[in-house]
PDB file of N, CA and C in Angstrom:
ATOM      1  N   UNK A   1       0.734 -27.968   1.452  1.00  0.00           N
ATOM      2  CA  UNK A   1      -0.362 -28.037   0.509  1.00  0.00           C
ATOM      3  C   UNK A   1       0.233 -27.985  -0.902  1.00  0.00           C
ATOM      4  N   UNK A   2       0.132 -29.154  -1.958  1.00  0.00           N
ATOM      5  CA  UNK A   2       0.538 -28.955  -2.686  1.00  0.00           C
ATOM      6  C   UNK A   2      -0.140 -28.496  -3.952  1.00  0.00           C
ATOM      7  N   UNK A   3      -1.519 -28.070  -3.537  1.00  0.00           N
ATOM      8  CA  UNK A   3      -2.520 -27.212  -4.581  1.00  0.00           C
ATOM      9  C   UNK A   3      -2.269 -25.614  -4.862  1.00  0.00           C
ATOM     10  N   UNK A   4      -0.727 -25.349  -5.869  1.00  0.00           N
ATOM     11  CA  UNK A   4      -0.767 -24.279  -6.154  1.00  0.00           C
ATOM     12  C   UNK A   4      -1.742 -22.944  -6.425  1.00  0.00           C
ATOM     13  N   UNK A   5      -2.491 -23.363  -7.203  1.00  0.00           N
ATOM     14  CA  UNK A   5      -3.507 -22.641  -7.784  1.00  0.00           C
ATOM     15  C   UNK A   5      -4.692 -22.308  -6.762  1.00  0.00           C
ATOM     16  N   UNK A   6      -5.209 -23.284  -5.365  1.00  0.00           N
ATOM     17  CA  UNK A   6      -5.357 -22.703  -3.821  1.00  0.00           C
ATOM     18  C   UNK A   6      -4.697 -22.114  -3.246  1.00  0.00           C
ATOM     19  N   UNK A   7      -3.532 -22.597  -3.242  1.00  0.00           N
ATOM     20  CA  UNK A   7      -2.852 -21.268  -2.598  1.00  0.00           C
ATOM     21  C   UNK A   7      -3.070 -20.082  -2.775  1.00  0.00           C
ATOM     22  N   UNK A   8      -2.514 -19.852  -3.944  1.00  0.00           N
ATOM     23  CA  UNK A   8      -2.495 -18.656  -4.665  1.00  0.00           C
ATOM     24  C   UNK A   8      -3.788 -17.770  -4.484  1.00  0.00           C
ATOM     25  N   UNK A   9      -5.037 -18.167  -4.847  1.00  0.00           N
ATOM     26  CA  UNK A   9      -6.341 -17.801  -4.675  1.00  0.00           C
ATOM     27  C   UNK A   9      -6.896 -17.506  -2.899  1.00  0.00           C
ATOM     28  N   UNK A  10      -6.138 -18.023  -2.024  1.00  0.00           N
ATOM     29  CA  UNK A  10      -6.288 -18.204  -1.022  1.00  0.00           C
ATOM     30  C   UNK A  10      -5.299 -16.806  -0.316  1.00  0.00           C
ATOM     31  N   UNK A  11      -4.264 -16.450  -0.737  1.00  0.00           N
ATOM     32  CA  UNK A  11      -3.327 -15.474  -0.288  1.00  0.00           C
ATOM     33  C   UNK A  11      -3.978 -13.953  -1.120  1.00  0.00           C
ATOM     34  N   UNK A  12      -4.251 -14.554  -2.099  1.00  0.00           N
ATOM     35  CA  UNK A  12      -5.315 -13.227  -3.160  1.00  0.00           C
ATOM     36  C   UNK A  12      -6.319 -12.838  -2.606  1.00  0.00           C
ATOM     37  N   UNK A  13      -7.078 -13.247  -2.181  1.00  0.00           N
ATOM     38  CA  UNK A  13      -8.243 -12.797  -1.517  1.00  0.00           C
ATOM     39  C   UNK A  13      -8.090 -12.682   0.061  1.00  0.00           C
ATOM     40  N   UNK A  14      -7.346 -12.901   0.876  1.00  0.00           N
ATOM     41  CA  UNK A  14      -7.003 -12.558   1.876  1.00  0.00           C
ATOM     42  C   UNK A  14      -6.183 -10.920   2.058  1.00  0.00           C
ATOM     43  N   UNK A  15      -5.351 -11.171   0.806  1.00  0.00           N
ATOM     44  CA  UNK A  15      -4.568  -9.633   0.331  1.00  0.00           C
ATOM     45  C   UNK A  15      -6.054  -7.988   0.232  1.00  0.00           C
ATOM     46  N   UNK A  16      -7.124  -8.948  -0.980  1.00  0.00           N
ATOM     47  CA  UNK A  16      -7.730  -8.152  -1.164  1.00  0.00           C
ATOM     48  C   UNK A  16      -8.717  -7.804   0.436  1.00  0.00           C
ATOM     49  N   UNK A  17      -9.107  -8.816   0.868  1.00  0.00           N
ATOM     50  CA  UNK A  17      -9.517  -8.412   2.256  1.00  0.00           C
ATOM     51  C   UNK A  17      -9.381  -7.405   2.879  1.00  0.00           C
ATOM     52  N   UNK A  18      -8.264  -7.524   3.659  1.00  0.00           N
ATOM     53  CA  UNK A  18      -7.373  -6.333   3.718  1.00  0.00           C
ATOM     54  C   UNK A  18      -6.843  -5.265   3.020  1.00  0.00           C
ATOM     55  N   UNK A  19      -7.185  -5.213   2.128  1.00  0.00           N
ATOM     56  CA  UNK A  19      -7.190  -3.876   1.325  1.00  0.00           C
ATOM     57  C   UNK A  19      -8.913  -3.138   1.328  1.00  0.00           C
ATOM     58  N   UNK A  20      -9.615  -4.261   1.419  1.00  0.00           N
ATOM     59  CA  UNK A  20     -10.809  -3.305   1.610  1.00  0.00           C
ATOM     60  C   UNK A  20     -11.206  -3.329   2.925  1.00  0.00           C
ATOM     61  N   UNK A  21     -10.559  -3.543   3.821  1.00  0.00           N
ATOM     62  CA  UNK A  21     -10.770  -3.375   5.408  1.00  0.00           C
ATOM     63  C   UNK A  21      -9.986  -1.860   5.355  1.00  0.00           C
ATOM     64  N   UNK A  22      -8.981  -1.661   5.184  1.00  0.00           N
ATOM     65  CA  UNK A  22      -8.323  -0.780   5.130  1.00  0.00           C
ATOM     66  C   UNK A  22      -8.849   0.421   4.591  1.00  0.00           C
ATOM     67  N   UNK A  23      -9.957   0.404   3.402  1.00  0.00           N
ATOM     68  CA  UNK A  23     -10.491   1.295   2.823  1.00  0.00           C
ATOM     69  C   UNK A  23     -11.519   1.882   3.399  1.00  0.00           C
ATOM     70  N   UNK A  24     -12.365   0.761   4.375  1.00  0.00           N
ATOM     71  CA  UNK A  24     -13.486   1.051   5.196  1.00  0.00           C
ATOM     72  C   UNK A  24     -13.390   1.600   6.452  1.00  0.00           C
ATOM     73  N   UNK A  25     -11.920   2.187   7.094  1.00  0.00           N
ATOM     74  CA  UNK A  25     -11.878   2.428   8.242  1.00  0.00           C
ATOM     75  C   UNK A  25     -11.746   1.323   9.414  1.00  0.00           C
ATOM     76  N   UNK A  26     -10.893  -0.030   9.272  1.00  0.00           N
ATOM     77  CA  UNK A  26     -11.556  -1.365  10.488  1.00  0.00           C
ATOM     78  C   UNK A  26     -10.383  -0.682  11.113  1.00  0.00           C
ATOM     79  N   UNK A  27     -10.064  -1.411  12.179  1.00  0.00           N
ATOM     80  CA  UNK A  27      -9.636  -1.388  13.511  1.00  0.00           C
ATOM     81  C   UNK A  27      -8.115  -1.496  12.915  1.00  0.00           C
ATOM     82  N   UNK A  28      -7.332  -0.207  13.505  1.00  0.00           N
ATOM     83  CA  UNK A  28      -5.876  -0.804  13.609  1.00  0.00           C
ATOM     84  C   UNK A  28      -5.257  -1.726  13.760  1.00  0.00           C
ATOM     85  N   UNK A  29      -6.275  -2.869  15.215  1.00  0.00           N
ATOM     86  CA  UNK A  29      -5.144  -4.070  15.355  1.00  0.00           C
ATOM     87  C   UNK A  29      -5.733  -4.607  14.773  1.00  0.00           C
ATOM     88  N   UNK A  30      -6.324  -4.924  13.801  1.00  0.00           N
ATOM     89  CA  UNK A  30      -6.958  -5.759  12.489  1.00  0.00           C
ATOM     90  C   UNK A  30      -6.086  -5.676  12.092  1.00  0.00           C
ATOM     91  N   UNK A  31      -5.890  -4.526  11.333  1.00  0.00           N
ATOM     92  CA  UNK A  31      -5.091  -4.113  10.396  1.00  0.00           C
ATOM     93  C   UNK A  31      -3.632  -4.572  10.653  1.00  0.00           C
ATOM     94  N   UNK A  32      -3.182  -4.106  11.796  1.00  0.00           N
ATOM     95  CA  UNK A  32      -1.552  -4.333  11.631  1.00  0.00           C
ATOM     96  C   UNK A  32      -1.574  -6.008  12.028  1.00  0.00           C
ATOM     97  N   UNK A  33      -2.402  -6.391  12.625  1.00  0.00           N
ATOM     98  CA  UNK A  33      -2.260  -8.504  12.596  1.00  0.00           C
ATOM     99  C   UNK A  33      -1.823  -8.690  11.470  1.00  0.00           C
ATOM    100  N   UNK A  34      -3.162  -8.403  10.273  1.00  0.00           N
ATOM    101  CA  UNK A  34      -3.118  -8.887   8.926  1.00  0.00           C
ATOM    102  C   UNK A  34      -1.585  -8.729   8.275  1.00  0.00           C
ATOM    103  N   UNK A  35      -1.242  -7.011   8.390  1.00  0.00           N
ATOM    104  CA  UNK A  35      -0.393  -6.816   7.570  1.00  0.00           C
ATOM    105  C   UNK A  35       1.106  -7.750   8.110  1.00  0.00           C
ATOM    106  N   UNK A  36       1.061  -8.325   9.715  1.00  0.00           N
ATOM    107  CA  UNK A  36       2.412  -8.473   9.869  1.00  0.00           C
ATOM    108  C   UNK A  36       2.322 -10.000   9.485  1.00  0.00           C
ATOM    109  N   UNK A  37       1.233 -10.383   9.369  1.00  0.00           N
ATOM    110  CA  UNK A  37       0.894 -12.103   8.514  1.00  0.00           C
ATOM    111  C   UNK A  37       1.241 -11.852   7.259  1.00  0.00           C
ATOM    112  N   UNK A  38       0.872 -10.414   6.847  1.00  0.00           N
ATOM    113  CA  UNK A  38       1.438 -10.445   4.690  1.00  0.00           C
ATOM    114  C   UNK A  38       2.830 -11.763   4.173  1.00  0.00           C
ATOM    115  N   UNK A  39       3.628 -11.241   5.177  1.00  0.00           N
ATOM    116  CA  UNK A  39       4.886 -11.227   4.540  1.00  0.00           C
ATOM    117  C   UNK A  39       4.730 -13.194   4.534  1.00  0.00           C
ATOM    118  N   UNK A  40       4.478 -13.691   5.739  1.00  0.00           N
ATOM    119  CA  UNK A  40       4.180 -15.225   5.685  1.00  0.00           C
ATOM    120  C   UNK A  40       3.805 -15.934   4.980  1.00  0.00           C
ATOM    121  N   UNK A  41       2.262 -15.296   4.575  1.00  0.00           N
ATOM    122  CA  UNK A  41       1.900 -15.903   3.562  1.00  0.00           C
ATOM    123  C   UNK A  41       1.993 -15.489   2.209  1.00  0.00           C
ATOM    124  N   UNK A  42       2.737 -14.568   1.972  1.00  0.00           N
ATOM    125  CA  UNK A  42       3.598 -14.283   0.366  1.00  0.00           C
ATOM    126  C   UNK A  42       4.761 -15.426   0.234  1.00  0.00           C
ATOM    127  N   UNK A  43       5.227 -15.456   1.660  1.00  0.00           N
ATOM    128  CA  UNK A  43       6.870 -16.537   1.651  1.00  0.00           C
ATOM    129  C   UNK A  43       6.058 -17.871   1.432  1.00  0.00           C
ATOM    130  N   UNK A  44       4.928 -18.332   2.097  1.00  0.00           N
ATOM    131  CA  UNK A  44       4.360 -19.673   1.360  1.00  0.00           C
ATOM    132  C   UNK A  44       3.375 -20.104   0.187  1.00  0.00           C
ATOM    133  N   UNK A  45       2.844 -18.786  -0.349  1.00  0.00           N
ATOM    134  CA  UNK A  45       2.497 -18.643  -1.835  1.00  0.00           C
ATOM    135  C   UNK A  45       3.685 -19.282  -2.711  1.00  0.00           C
ATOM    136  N   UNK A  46       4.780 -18.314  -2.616  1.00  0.00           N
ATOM    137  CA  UNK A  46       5.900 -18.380  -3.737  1.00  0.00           C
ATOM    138  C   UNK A  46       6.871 -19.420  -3.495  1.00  0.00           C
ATOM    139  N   UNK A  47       7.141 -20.476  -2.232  1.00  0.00           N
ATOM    140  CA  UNK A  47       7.194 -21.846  -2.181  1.00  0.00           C
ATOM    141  C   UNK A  47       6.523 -22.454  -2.796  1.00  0.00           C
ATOM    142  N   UNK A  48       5.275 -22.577  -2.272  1.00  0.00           N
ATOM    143  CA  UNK A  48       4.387 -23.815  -2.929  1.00  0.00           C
ATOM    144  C   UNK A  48       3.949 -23.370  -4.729  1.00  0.00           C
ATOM    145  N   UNK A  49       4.489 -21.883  -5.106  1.00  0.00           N
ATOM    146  CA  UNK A  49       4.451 -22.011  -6.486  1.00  0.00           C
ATOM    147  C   UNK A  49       6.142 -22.876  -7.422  1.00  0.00           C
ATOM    148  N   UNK A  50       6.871 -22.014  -6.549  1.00  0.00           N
ATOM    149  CA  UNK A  50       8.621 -23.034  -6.900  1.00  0.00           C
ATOM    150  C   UNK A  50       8.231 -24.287  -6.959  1.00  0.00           C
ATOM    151  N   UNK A  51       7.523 -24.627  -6.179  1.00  0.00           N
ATOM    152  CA  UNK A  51       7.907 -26.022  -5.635  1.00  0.00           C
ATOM    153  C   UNK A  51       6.479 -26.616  -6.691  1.00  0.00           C
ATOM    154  N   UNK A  52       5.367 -26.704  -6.630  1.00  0.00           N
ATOM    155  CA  UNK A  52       4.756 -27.966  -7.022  1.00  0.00           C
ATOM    156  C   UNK A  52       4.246 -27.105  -8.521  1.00  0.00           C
ATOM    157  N   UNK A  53       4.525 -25.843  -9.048  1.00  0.00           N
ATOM    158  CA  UNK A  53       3.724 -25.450 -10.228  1.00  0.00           C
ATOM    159  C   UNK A  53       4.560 -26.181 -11.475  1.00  0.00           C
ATOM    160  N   UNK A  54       4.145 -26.819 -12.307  1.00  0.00           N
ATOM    161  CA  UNK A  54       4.982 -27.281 -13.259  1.00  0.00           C
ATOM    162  C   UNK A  54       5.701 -26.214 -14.042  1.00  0.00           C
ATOM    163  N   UNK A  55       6.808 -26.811 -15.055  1.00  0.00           N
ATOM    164  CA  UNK A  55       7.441 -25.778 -15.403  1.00  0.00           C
ATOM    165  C   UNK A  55       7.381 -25.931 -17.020  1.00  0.00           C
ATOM    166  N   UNK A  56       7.016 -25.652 -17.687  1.00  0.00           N
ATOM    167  CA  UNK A  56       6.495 -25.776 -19.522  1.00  0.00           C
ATOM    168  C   UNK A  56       7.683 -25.139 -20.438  1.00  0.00           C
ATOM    169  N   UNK A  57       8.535 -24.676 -19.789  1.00  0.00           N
ATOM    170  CA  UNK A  57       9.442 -23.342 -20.510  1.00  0.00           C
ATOM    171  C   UNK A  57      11.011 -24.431 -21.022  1.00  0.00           C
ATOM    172  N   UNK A  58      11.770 -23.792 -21.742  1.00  0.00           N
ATOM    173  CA  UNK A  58      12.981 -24.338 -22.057  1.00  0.00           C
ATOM    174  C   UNK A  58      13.834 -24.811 -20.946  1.00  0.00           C
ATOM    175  N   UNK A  59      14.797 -26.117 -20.798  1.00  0.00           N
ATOM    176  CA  UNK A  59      15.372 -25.908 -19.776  1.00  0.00           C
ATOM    177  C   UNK A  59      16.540 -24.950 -19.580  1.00  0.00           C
ATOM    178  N   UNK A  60      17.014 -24.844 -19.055  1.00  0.00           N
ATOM    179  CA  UNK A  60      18.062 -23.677 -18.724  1.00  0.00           C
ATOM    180  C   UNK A  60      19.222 -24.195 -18.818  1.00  0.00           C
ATOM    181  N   UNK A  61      20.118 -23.501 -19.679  1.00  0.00           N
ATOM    182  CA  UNK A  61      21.603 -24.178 -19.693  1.00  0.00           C
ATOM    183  C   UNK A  61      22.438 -23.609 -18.690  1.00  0.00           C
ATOM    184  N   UNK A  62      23.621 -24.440 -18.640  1.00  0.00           N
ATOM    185  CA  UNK A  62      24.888 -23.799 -17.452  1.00  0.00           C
ATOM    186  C   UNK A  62      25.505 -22.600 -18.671  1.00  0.00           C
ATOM    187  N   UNK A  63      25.482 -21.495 -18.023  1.00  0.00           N
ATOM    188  CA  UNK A  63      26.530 -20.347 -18.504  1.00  0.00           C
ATOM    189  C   UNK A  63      27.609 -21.208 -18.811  1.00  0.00           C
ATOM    190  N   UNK A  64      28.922 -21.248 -20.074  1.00  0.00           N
ATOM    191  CA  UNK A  64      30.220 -21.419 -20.136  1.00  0.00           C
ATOM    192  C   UNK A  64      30.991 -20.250 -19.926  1.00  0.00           C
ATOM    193  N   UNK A  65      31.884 -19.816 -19.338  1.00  0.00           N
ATOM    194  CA  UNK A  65      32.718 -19.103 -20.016  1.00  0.00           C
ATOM    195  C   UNK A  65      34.107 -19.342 -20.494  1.00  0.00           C
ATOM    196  N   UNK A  66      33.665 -18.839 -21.329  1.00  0.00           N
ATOM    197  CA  UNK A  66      35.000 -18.714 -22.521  1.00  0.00           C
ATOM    198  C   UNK A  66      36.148 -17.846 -22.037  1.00  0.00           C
ATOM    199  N   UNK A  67      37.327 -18.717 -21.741  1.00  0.00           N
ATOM    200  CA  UNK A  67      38.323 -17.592 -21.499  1.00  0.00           C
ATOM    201  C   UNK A  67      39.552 -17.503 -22.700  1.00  0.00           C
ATOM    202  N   UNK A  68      39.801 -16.372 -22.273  1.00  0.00           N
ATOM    203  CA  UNK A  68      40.344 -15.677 -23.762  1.00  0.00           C
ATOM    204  C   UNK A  68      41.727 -16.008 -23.801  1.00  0.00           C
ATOM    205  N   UNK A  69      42.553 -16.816 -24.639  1.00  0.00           N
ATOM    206  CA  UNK A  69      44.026 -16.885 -24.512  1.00  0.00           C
ATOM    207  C   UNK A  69      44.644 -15.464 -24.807  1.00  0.00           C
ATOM    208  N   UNK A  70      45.602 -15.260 -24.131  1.00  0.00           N
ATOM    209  CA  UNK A  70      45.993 -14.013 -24.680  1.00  0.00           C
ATOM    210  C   UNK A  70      47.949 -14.059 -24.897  1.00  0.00           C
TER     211      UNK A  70
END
């Protein structure tokens, strides 16, 4: 999916879900499904943000280093 800004909104409110399931007392294996899906869909949030969010900022130069005659 290359609609960053779904994604994102889509992993956010699934997060918050589960945070207010959690607050209300739901079912353990609710709970631990969701939480062992967290980590998945954080790893394809922050892909599909690398990958298709544009980038507006300076480009980045290569480090030189300077070595010192001695």
């Amino acid at each position: 999916m290359k609609n960053y800004k779904l994604v994102t909104a889509i992993v956010t409110i699934y997060l918050l879900v589960y945070t207010i399931l959690q607050q209300m007392g739901a079912s353990l294996t609710i709970l631990a499904v969701m939480f062992a899906l967290s980590p998945v869909l954080i790893l394809w949030m922050t892909f599909t943000i690398l990958r298709y969010a544009p980038y507006k900022g300076p480009e980045l130069e290569e480090i030189k280093v300077k070595e010192e005659k001695k």
